[in-house]
C-alpha atoms as a PDB file:
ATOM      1  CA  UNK A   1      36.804 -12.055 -20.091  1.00  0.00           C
ATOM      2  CA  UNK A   2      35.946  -9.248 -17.468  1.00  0.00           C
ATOM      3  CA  UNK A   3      35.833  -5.843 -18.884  1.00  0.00           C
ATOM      4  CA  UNK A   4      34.371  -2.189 -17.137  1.00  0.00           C
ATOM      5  CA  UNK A   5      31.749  -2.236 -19.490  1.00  0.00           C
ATOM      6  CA  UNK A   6      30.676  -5.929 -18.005  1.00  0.00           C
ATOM      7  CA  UNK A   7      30.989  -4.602 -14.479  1.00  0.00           C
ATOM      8  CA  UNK A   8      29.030  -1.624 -15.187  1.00  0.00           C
ATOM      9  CA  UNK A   9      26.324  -3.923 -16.915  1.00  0.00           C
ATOM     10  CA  UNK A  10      24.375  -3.835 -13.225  1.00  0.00           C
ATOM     11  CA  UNK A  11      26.100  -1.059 -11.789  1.00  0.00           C
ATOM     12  CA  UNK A  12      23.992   0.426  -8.695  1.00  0.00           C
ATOM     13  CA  UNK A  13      24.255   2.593  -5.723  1.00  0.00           C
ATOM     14  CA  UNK A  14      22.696   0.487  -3.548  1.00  0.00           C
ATOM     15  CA  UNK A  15      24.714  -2.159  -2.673  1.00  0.00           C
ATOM     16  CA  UNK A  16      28.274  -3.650  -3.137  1.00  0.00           C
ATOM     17  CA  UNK A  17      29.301  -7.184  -2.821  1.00  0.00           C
ATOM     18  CA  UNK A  18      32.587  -8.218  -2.296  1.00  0.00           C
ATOM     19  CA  UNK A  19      34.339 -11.600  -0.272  1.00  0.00           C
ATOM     20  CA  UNK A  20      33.731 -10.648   2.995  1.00  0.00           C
ATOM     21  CA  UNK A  21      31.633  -7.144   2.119  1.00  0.00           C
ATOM     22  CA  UNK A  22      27.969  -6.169   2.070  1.00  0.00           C
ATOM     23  CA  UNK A  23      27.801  -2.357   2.107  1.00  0.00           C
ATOM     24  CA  UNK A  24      24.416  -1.062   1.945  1.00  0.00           C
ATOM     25  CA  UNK A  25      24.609   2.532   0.431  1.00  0.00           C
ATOM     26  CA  UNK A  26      27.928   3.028   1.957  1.00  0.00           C
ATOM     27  CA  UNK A  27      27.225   1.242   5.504  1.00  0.00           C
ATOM     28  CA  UNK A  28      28.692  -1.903   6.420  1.00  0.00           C
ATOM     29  CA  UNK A  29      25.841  -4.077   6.945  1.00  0.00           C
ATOM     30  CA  UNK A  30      27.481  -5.400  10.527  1.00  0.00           C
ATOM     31  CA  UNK A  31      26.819  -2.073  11.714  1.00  0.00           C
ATOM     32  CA  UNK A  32      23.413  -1.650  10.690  1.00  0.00           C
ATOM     33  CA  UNK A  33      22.467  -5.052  12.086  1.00  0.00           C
ATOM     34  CA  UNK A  34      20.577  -4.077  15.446  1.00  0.00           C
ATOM     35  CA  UNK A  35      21.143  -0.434  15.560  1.00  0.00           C
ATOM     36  CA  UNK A  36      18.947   0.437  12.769  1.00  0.00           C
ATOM     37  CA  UNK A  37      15.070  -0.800  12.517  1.00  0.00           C
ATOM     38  CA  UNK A  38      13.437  -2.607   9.473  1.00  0.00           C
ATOM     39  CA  UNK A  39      11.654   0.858   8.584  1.00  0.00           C
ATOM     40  CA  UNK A  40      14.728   2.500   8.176  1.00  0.00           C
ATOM     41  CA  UNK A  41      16.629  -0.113   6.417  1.00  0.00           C
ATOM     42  CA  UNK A  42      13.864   0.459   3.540  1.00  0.00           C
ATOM     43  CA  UNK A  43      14.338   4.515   3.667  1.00  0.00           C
ATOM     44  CA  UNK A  44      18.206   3.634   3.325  1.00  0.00           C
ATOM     45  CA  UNK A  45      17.872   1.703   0.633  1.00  0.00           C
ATOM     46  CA  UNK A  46      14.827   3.689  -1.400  1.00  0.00           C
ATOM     47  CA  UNK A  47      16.712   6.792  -0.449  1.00  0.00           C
ATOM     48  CA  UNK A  48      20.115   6.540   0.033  1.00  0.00           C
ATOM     49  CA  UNK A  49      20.519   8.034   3.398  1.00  0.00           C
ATOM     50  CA  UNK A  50      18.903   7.226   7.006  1.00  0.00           C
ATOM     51  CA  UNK A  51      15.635   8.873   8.023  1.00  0.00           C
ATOM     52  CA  UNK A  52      15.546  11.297  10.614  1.00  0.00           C
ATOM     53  CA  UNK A  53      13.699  10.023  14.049  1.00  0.00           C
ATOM     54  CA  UNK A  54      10.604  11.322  12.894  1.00  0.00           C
ATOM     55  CA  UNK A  55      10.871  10.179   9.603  1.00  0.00           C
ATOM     56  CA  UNK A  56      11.441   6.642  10.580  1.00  0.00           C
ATOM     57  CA  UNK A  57       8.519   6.817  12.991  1.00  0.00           C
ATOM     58  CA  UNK A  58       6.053   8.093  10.345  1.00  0.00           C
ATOM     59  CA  UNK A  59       6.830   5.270   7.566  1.00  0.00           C
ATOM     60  CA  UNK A  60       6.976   2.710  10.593  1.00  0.00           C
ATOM     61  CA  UNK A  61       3.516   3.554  11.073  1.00  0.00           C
ATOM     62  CA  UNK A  62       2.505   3.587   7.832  1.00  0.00           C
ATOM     63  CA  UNK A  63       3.679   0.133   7.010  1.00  0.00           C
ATOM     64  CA  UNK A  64       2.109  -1.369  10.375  1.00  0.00           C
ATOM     65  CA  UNK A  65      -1.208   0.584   9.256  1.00  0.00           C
ATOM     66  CA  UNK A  66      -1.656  -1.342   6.133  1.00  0.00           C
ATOM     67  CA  UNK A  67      -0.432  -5.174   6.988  1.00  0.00           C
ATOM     68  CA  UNK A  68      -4.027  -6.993   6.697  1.00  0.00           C
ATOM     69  CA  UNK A  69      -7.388  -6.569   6.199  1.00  0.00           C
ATOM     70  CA  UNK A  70      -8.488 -10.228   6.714  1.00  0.00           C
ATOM     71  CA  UNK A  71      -9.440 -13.032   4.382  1.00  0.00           C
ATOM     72  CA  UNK A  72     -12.434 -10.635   2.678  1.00  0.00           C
ATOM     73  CA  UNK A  73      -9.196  -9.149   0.935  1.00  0.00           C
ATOM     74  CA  UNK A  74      -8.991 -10.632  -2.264  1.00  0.00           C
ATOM     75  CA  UNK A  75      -5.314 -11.205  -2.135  1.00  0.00           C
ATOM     76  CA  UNK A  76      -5.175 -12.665   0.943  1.00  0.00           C
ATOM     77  CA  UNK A  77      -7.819 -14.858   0.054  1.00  0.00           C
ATOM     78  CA  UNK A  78      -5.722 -15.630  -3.198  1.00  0.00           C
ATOM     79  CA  UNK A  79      -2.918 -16.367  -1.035  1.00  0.00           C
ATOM     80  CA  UNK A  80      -4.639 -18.669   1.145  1.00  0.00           C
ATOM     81  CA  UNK A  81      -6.301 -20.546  -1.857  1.00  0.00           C
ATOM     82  CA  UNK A  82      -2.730 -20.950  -3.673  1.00  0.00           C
ATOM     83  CA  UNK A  83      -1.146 -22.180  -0.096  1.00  0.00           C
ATOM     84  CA  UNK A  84      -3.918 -24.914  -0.696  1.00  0.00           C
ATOM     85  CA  UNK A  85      -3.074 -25.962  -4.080  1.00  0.00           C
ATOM     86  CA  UNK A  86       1.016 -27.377  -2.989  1.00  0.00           C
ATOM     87  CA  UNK A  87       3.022 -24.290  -4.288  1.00  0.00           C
ATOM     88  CA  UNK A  88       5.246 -23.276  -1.831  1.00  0.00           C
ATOM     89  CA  UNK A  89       4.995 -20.315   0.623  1.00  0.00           C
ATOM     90  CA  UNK A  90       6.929 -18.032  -1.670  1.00  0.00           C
ATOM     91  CA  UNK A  91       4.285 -18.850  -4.292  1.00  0.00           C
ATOM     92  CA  UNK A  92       1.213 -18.227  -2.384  1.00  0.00           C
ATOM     93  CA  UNK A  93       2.846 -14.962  -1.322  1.00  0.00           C
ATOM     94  CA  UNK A  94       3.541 -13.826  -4.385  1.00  0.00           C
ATOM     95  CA  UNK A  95      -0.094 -14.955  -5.497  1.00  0.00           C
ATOM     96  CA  UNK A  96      -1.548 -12.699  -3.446  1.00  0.00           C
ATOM     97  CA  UNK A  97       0.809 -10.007  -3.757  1.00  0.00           C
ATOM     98  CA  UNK A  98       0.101 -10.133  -7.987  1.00  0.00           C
ATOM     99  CA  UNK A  99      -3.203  -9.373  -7.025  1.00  0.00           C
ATOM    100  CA  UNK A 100      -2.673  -5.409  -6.033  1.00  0.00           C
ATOM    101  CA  UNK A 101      -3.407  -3.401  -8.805  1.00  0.00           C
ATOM    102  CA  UNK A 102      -5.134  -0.312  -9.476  1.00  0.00           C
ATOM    103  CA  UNK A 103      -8.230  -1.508  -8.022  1.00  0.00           C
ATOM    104  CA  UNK A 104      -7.036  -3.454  -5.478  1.00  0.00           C
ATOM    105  CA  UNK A 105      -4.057  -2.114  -3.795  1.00  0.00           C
ATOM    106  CA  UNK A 106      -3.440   1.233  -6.284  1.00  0.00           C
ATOM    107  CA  UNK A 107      -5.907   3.550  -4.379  1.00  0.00           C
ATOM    108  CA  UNK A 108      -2.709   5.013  -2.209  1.00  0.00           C
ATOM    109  CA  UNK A 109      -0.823   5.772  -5.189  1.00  0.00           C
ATOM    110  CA  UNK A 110      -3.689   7.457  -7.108  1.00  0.00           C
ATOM    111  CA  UNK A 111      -4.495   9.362  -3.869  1.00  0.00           C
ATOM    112  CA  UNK A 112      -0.761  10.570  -3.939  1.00  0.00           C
ATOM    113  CA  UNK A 113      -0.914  12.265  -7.820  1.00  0.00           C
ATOM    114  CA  UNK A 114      -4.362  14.066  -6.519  1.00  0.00           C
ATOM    115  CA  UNK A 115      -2.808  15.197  -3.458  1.00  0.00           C
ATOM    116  CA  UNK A 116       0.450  16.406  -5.128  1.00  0.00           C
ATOM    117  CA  UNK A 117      -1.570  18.372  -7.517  1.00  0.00           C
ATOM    118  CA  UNK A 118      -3.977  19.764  -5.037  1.00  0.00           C
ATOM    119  CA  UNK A 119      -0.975  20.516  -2.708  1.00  0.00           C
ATOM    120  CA  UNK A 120       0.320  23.163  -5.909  1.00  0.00           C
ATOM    121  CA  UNK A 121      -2.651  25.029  -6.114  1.00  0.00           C
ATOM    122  CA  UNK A 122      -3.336  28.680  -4.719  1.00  0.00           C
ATOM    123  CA  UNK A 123      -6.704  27.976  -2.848  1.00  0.00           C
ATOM    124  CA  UNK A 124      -6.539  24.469  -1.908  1.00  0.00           C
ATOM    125  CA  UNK A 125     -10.136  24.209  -0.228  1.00  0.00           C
ATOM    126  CA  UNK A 126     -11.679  25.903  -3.429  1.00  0.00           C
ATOM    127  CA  UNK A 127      -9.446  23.094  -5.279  1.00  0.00           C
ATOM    128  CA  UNK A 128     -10.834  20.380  -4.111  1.00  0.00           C
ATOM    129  CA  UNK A 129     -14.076  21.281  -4.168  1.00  0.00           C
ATOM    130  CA  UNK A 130     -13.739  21.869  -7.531  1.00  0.00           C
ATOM    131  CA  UNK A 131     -11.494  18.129  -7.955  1.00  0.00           C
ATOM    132  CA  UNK A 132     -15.258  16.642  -6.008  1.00  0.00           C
ATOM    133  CA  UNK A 133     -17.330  18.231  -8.357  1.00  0.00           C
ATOM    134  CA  UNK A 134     -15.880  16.982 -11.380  1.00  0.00           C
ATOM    135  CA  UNK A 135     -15.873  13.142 -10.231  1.00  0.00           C
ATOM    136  CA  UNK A 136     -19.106  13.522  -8.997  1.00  0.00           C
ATOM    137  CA  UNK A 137     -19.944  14.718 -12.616  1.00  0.00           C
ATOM    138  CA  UNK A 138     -18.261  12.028 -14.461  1.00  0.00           C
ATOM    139  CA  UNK A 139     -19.585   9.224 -11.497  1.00  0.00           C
ATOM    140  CA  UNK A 140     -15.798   8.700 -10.740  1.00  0.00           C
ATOM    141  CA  UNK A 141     -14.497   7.791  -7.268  1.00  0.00           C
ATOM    142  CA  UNK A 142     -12.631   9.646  -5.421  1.00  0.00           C
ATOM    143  CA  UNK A 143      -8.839   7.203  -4.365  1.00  0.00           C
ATOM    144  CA  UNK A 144      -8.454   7.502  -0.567  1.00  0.00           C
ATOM    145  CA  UNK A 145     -11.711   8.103   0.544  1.00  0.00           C
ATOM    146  CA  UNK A 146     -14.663   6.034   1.756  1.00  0.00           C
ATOM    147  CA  UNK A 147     -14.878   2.281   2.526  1.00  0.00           C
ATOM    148  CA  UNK A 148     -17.035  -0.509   1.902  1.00  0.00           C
ATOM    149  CA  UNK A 149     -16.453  -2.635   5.258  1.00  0.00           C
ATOM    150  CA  UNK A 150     -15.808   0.366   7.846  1.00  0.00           C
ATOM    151  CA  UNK A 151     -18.055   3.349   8.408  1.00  0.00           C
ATOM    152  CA  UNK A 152     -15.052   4.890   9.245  1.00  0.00           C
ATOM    153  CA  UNK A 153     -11.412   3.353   9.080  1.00  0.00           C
ATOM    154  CA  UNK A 154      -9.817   2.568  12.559  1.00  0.00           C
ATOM    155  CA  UNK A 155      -6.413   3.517  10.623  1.00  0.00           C
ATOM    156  CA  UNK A 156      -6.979   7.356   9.702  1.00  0.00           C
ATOM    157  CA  UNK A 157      -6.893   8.916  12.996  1.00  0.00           C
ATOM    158  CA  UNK A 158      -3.700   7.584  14.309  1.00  0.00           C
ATOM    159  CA  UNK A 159      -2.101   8.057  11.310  1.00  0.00           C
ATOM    160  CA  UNK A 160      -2.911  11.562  10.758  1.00  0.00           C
ATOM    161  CA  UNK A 161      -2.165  12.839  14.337  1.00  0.00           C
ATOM    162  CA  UNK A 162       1.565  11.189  14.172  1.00  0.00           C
ATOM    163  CA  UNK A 163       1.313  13.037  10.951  1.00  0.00           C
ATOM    164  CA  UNK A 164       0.664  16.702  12.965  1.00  0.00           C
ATOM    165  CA  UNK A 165       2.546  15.945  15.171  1.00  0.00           C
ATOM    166  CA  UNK A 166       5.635  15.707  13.010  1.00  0.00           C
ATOM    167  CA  UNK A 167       4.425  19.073  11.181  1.00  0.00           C
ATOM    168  CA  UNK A 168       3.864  20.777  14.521  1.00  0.00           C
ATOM    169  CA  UNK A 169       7.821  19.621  14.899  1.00  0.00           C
ATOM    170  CA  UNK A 170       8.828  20.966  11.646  1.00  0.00           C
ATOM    171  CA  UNK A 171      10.105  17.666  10.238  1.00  0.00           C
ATOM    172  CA  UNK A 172       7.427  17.571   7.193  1.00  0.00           C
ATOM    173  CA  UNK A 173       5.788  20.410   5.129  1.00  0.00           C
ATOM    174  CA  UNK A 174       2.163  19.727   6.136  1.00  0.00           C
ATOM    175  CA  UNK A 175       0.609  20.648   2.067  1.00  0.00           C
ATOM    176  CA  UNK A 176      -0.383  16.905   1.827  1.00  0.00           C
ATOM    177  CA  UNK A 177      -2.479  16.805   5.075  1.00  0.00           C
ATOM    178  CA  UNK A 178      -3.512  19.969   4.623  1.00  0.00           C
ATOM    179  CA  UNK A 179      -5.185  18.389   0.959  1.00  0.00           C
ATOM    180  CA  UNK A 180      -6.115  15.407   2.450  1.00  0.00           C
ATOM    181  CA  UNK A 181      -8.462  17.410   4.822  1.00  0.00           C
ATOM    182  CA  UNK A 182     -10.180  19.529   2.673  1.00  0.00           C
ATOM    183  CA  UNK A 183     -11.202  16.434   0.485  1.00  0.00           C
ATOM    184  CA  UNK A 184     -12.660  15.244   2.877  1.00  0.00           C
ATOM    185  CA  UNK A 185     -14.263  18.202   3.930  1.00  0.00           C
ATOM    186  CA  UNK A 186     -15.410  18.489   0.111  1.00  0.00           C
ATOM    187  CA  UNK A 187     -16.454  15.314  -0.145  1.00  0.00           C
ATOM    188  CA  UNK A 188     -18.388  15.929   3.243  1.00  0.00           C
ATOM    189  CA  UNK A 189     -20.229  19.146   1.685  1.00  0.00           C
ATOM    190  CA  UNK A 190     -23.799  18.289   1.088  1.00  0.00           C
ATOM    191  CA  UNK A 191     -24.111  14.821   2.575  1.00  0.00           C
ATOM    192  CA  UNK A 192     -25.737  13.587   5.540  1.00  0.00           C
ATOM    193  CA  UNK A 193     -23.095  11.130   5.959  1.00  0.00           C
ATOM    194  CA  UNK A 194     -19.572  12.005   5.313  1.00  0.00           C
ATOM    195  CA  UNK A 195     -17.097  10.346   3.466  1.00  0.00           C
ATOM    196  CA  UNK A 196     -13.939   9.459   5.609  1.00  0.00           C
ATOM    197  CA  UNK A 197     -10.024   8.913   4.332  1.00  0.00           C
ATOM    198  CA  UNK A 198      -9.360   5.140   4.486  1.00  0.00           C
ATOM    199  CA  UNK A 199      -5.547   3.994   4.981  1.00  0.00           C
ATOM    200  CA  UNK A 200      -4.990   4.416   1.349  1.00  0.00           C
ATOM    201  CA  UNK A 201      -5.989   7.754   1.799  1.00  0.00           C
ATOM    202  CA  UNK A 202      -3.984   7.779   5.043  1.00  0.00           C
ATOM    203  CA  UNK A 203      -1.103   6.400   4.118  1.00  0.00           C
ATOM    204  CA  UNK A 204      -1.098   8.818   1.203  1.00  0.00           C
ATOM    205  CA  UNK A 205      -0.768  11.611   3.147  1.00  0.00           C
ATOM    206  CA  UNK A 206       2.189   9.954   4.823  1.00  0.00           C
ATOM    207  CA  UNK A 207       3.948   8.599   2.216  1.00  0.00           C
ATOM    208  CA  UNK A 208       3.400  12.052   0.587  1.00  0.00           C
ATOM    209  CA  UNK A 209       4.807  14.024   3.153  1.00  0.00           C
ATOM    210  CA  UNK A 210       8.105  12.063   3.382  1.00  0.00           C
ATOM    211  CA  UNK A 211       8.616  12.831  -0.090  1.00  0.00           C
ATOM    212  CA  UNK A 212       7.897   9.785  -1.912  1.00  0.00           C
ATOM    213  CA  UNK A 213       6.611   9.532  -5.367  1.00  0.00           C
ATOM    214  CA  UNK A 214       3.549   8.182  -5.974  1.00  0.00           C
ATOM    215  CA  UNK A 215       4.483   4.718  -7.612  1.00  0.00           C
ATOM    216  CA  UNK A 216       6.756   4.114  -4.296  1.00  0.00           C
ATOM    217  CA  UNK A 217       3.559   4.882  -2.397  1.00  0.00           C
ATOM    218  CA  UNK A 218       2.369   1.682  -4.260  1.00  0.00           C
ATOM    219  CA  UNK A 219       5.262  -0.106  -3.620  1.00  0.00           C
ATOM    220  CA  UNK A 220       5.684   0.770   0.209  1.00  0.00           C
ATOM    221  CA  UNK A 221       1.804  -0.766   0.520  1.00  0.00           C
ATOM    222  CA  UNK A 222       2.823  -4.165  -1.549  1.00  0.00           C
ATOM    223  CA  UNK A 223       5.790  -3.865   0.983  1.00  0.00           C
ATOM    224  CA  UNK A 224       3.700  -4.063   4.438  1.00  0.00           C
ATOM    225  CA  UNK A 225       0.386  -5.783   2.713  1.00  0.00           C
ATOM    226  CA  UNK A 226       2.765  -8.755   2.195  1.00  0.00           C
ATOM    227  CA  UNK A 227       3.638  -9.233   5.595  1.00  0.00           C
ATOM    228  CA  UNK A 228      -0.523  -9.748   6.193  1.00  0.00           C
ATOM    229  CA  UNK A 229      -0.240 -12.269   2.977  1.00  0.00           C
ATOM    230  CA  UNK A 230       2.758 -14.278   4.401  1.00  0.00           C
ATOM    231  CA  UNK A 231       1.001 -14.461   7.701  1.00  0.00           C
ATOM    232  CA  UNK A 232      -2.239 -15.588   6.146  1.00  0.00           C
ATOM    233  CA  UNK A 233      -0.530 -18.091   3.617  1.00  0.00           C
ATOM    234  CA  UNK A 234       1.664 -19.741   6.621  1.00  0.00           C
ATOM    235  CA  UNK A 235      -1.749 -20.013   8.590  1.00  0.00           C
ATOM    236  CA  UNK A 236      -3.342 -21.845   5.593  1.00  0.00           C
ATOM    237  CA  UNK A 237      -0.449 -24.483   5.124  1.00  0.00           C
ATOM    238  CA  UNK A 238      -1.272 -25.404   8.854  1.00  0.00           C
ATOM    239  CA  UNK A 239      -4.861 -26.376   8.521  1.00  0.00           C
ATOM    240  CA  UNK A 240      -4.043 -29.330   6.094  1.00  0.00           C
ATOM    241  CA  UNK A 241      -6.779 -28.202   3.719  1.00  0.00           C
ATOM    242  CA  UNK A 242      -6.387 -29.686   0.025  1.00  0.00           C
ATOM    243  CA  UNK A 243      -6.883 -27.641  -3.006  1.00  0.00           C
ATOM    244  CA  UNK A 244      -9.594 -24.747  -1.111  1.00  0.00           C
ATOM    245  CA  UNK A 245     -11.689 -22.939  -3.603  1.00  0.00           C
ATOM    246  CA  UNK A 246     -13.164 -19.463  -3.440  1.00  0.00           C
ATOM    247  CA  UNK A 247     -16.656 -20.969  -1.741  1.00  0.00           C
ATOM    248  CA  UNK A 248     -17.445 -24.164   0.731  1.00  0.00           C
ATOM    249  CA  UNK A 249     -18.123 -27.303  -0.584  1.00  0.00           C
ATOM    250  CA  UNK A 250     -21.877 -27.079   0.308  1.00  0.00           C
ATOM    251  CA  UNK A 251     -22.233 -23.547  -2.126  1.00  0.00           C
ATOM    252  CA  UNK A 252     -22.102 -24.333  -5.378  1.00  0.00           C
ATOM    253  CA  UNK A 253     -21.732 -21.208  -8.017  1.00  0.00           C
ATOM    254  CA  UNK A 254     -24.693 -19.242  -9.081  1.00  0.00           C
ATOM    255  CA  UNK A 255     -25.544 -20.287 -12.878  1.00  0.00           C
ATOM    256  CA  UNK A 256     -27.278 -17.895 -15.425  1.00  0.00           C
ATOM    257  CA  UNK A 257     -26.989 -19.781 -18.331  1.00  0.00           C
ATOM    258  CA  UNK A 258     -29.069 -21.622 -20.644  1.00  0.00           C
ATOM    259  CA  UNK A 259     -30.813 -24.785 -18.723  1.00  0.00           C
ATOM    260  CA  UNK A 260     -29.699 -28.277 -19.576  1.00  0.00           C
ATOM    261  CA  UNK A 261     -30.627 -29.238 -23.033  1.00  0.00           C
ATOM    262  CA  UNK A 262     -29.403 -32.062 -25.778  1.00  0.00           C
ATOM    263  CA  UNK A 263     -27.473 -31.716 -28.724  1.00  0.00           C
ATOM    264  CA  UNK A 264     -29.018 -32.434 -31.850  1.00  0.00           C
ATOM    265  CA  UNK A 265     -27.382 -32.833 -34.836  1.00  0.00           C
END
């Protein structure tokens, strides 16, 4: 028997469902439907109201930033694989999505916490000079910054002028770009070559000046890498390829181990 303490079991402020109703925080969902974009939908729903213009523009470009990075990612490659193997597209997609973690896919979200922290302190340029020295003394990287594919990401520059632009317009603070920069500059100090923001780095500074915590900065990059992972996995199922490991058939493995030998006993 239906009780209010059974309806309030999943109670949420996100969405009500009723014979005939789909509000979505508050809207009707038949007038969202073409009059709002697929960027704000996900600010609506993470956020509970609609973004502003600029808002919308700057997590739109975020999430287009960050959809692939080929095959040489390992969860698109994991996606591809599994779309091999005769799961179904939602299972290769969610194969590769299971593989962002801290290492892969968690650099964004890292970058956030440093450049929330940084963003509090007095002297930010002496902070994060100090923030490099201390990795550099414990051999630690540095989330955000450098890359192992481009000498410098095609990503960062876009990113971070849309990002000026909207703090030349008022509509974000600027203290996460402004920490974002002198990183880099730290990290530049005493090199020959520097070390550039990549799009987690990037996308960091975005996410951070919309006002999203960290572990939604994770979850916005799962959000657009999967679109990259989808596309990848559909590709796959075309090609008719059976059961596709991790090298071609004419590589085998590299072996270490001991060289054959017979058991005696």
């Amino acid at each position: 028997m239906s009780t209010p303490d059974a309806a309030d079991w999943w109670s949420t402020a996100i969405s009500r469902i009723r014979p005939g109703e789909i509000l979505l925080r508050g809207y009707p969902v038949e007038q969202l439907i073409g009059r709002v974009t697929f960027a704000e939908q996900i600010w609506l729903l993470l956020r509970g109201e609609l973004p502003s213009a600029a808002q919308g523009r700057l997590l739109e470009a975020a999430l287009v930033a960050a959809v692939d990075h080929g095959p040489q990612a390992p969860s698109i490659a994991a996606a591809r694989m599994a779309a091999t193997c005769g799961v179904g597209l939602n299972s290769a997609v969610a194969t590769g999505a299971g593989l962002l973690g801290d290492t892969h896919g968690g650099a964004g979200q890292q970058c956030m916490a440093i450049l929330a922290d940084l963003a509090e302190a007095d002297d930010v340029r002496r902070a994060a000079r100090d923030l490099v020295a201390s990795y550099r003394a414990e051999r630690r990287h540095i989330p955000g910054f450098g890359h192992r594919f481009h000498p410098r990401d095609p990503r960062r520059d876009p990113l971070l002028e849309l990002v000026a632009e909207a703090i030349e317009a008022g509509e974000v603070p600027g203290r996460a770009l402004e920490a974002g920069l002198a990183l880099e500059a730290a990290l530049a100090e005493g090199r020959s070559r520097p070390v550039p923001m990549n799009i987690d780095g990037a996308t960091a500074i975005v996410y951070s000046e919309l006002g999203f915590p960290p572990e939604l900065g994770r979850g916005l990059f799962v959000l657009s890498r999967s679109v990259g992972i989808l596309a990848h996995a559909w590709e796959e199922t075309q090609t008719g390829a059976r059961i596709k490991g991790p090298l071609p058939k004419s590589v085998l493995a590299g072996y270490h181990g001991e060289q054959p030998r017979h058991l005696h006993r």
